[in-house]
N, C-alpha and C. Protein backbone atom coordinates (compact mmCIF):
# COMPACT_ATOMS: atom_id res chain seq x y z
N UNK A 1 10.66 86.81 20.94
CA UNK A 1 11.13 87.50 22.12
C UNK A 1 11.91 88.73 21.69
N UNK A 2 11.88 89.90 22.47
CA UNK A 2 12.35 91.12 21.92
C UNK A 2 13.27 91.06 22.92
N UNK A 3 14.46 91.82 22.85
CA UNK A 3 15.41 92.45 23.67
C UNK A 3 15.33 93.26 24.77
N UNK A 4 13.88 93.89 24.06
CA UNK A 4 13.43 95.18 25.15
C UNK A 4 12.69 94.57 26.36
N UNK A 5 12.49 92.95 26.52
CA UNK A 5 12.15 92.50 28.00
C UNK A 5 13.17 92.20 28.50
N UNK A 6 13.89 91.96 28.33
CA UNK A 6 15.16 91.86 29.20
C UNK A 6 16.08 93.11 29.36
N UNK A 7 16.14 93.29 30.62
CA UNK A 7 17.52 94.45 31.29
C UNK A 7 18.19 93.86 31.81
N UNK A 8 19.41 94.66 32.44
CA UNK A 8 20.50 94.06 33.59
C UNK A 8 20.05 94.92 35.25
N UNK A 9 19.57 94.27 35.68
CA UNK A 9 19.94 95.61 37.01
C UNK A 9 21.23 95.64 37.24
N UNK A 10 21.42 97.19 37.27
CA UNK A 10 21.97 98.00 37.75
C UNK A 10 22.64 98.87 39.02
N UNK A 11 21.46 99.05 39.54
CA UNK A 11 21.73 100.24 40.78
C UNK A 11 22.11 99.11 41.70
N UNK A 12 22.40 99.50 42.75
CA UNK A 12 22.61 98.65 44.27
C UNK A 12 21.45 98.52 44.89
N UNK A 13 20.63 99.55 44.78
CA UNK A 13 19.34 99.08 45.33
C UNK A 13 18.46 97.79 45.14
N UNK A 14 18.65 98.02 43.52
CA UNK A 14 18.11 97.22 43.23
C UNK A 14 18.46 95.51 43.42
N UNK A 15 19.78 95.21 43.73
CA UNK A 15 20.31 94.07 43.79
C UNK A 15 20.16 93.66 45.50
N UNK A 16 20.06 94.65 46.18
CA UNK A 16 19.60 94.79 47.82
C UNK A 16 18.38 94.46 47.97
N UNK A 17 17.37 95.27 47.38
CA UNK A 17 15.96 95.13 46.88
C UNK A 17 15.65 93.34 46.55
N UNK A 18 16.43 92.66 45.71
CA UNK A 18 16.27 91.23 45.63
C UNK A 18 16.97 90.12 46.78
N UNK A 19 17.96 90.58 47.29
CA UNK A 19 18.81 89.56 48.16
C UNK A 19 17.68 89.69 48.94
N UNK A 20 17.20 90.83 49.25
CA UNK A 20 16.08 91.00 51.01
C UNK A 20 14.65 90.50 51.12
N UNK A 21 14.19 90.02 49.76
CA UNK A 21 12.89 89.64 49.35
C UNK A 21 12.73 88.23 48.72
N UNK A 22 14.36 87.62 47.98
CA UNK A 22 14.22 86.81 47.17
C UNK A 22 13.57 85.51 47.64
N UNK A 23 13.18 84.61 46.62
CA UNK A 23 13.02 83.12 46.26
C UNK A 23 14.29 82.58 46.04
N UNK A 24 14.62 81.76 46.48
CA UNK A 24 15.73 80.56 46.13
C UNK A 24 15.64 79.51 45.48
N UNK A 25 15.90 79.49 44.13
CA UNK A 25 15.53 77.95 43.23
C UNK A 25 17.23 77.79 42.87
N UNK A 26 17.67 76.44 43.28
CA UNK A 26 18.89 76.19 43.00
C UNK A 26 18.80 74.42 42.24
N UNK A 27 20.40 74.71 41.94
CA UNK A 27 20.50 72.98 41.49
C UNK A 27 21.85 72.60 41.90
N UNK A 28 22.33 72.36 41.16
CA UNK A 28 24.16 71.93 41.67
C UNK A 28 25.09 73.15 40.96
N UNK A 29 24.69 73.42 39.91
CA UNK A 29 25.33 74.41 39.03
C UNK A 29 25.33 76.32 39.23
N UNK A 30 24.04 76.57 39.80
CA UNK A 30 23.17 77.93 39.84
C UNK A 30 22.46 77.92 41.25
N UNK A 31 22.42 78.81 41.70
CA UNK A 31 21.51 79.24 42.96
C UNK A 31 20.62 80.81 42.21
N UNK A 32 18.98 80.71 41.64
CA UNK A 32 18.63 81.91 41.48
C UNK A 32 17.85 82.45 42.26
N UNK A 33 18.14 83.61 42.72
CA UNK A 33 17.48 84.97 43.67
C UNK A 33 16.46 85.31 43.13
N UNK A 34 15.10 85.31 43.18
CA UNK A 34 14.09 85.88 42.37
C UNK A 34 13.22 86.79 43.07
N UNK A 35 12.96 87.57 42.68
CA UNK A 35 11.15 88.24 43.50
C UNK A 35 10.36 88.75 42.02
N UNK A 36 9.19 88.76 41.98
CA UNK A 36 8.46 89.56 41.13
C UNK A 36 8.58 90.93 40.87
N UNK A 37 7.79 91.28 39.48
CA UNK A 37 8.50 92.83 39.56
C UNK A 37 7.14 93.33 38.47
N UNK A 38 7.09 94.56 38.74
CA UNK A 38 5.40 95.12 37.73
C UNK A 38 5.68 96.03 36.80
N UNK A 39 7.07 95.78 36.71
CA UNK A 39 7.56 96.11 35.10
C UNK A 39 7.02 95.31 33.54
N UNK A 40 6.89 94.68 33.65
CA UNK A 40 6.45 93.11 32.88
C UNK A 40 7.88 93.05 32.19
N UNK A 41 9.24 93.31 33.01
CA UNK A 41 10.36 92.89 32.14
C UNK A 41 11.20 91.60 32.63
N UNK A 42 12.10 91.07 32.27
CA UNK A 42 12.86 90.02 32.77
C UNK A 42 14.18 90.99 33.34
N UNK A 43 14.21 91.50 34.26
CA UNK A 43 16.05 91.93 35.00
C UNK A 43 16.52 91.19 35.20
N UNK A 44 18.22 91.23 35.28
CA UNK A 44 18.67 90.12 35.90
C UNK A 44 20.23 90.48 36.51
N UNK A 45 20.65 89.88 37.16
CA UNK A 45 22.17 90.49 37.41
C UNK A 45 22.94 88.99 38.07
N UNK A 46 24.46 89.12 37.79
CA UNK A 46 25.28 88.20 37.56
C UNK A 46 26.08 88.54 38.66
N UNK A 47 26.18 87.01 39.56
CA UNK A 47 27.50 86.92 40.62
C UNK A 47 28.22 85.56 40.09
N UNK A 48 29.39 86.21 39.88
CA UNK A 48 30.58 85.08 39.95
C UNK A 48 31.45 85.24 40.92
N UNK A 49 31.55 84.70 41.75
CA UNK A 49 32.39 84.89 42.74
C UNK A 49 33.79 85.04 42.36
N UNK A 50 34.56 85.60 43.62
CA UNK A 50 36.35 85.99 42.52
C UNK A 50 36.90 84.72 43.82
N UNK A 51 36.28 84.37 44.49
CA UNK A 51 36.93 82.81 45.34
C UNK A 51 37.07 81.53 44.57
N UNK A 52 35.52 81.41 43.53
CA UNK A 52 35.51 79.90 43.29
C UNK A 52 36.29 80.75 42.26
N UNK A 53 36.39 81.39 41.11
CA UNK A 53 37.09 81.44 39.75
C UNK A 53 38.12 82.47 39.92
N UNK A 54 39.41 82.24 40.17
CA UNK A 54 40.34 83.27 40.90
C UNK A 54 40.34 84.45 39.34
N UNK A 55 40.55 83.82 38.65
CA UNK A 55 41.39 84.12 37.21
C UNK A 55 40.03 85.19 36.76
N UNK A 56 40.06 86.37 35.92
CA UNK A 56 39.36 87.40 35.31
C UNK A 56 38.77 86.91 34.19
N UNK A 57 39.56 85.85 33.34
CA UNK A 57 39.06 85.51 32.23
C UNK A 57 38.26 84.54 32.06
N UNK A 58 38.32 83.38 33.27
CA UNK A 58 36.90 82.62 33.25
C UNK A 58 36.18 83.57 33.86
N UNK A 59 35.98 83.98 34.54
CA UNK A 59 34.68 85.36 35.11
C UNK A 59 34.35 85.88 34.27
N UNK A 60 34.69 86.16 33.01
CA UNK A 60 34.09 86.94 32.24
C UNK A 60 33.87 86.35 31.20
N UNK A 61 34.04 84.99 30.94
CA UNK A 61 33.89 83.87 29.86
C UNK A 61 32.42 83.19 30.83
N UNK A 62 32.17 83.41 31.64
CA UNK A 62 31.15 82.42 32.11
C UNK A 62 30.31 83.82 32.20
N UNK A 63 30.36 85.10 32.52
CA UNK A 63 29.16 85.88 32.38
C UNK A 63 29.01 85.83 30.81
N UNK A 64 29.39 85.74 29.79
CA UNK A 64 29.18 86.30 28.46
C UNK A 64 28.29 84.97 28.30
N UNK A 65 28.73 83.84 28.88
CA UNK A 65 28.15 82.53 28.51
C UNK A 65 25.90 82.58 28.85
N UNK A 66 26.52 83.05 30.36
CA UNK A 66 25.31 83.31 31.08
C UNK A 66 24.28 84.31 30.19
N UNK A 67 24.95 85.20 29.44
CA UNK A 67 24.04 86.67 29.46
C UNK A 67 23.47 85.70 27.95
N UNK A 68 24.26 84.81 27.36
CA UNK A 68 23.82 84.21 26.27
C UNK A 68 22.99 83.46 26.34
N UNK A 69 22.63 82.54 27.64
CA UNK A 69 21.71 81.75 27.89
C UNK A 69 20.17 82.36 27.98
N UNK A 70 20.64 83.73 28.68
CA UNK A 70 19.37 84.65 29.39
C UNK A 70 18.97 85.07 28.18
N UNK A 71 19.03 85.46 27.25
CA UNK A 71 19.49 85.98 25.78
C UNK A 71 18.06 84.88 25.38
N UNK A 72 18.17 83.51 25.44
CA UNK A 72 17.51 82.17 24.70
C UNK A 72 16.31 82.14 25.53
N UNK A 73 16.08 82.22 26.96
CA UNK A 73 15.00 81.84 27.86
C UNK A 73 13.60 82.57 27.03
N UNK A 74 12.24 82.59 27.67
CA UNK A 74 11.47 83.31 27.71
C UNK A 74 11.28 83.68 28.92
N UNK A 75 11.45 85.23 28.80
CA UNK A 75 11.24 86.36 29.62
C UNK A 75 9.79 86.10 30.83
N UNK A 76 10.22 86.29 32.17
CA UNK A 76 9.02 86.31 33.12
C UNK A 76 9.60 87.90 33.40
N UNK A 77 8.43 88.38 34.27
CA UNK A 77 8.25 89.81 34.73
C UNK A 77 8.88 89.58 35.82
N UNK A 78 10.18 88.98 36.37
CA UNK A 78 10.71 88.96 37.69
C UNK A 78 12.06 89.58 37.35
N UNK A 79 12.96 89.99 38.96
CA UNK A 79 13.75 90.77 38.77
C UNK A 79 14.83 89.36 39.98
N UNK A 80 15.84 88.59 39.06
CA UNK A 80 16.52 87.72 39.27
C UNK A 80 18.38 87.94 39.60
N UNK A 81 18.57 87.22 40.33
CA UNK A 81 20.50 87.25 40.48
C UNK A 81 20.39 85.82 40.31
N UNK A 82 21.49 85.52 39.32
CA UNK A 82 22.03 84.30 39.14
C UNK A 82 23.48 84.27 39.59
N UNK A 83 23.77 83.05 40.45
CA UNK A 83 24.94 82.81 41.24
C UNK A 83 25.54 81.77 40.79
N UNK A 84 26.78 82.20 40.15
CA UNK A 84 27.83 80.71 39.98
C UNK A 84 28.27 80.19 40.61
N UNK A 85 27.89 78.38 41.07
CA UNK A 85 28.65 77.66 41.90
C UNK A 85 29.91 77.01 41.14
N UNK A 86 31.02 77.09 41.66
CA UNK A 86 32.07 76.42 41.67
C UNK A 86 31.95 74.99 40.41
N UNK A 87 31.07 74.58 39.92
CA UNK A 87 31.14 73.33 39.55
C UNK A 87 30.57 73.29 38.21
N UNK A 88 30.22 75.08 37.57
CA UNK A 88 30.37 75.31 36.24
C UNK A 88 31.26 75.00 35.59
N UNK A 89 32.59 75.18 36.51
CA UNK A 89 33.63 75.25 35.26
C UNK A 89 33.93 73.65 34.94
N UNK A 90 33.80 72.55 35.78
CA UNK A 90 33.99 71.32 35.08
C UNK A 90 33.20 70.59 34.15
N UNK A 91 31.93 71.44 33.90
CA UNK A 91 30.98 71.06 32.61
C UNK A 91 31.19 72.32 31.23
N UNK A 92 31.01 71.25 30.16
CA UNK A 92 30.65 72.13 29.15
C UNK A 92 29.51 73.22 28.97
N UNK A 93 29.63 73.86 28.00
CA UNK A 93 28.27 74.93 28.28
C UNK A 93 27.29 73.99 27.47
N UNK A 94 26.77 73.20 26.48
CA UNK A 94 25.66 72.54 26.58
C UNK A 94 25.17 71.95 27.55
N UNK A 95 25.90 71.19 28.90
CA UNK A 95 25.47 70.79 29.64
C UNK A 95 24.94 72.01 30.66
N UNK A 96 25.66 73.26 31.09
CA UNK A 96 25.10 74.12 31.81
C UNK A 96 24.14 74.81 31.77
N UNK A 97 23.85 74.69 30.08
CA UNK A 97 23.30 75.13 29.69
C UNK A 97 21.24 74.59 29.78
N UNK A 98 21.53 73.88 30.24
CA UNK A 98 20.54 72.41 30.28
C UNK A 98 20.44 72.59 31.63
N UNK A 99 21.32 73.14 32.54
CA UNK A 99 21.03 73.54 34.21
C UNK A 99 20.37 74.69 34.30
N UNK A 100 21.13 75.77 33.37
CA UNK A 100 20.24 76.55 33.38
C UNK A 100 18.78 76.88 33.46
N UNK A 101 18.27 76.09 32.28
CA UNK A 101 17.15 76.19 31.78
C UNK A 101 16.36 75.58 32.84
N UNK A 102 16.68 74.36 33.60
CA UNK A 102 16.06 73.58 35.07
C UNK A 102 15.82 74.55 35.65
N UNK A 103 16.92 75.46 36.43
CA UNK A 103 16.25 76.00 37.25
C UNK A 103 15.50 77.19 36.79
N UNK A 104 15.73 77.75 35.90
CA UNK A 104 14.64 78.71 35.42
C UNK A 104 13.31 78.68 35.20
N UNK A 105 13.37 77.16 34.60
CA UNK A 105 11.54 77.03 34.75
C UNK A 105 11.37 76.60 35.88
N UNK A 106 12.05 76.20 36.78
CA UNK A 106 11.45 76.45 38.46
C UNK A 106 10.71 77.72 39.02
N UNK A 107 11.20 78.81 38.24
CA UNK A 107 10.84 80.10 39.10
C UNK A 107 9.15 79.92 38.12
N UNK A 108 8.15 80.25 39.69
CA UNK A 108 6.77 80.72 39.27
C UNK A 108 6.34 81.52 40.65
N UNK A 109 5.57 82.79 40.01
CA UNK A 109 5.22 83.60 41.14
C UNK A 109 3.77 83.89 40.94
């Protein structure tokens, strides 16, 4: 797997562009936003809410965690938002990590 299939979206459009079109594959841990995309790249973009994790430093300890997971997957040509539910932070990251991966191979388009 190369680096160069995976991006972050960026723009606002683009994250508008997915809320208004998406697929919903969730579990207890993740809710992911998906639609297809004819880039043949993997995008992806990160919500942690500032309600469930008040504090800056788990928010940014659970995206670095996340971008590390996305990092391991194999790349589909879809353009995804992954949403943290509240109930990351009482598991370890091997175990979330293992949620992750569930719902990811859920997504098929």
């Amino acid at each position: 797997m190369k680096n160069s299939d995976i991006c972050v979206l960026k723009k606002t459009s683009d994250f508008a562009n997915v809320i208004r079109k998406h697929k919903v594959f969730n579990n207890v841990i993740f809710k992911i936003k998906a639609i297809p995309n004819k880039l043949g790249k993997l995008r992806y973009g990160l919500a942690v809410n500032k309600k469930n994790f008040p504090l800056a430093v788990t928010r940014n300890l659970i995206k670095r965690q996340l971008r590390q997971m996305i990092q391991k997957i194999q790349p589909q040509a879809i353009d995804m938002i992954v949403v943290v539910k509240s109930n990351y932070i009482n598991n370890k990251y091997i175990n979330n990590e293992k949620f992750f991966n569930e719902v990811y191979n859920l997504i098929h388009f």
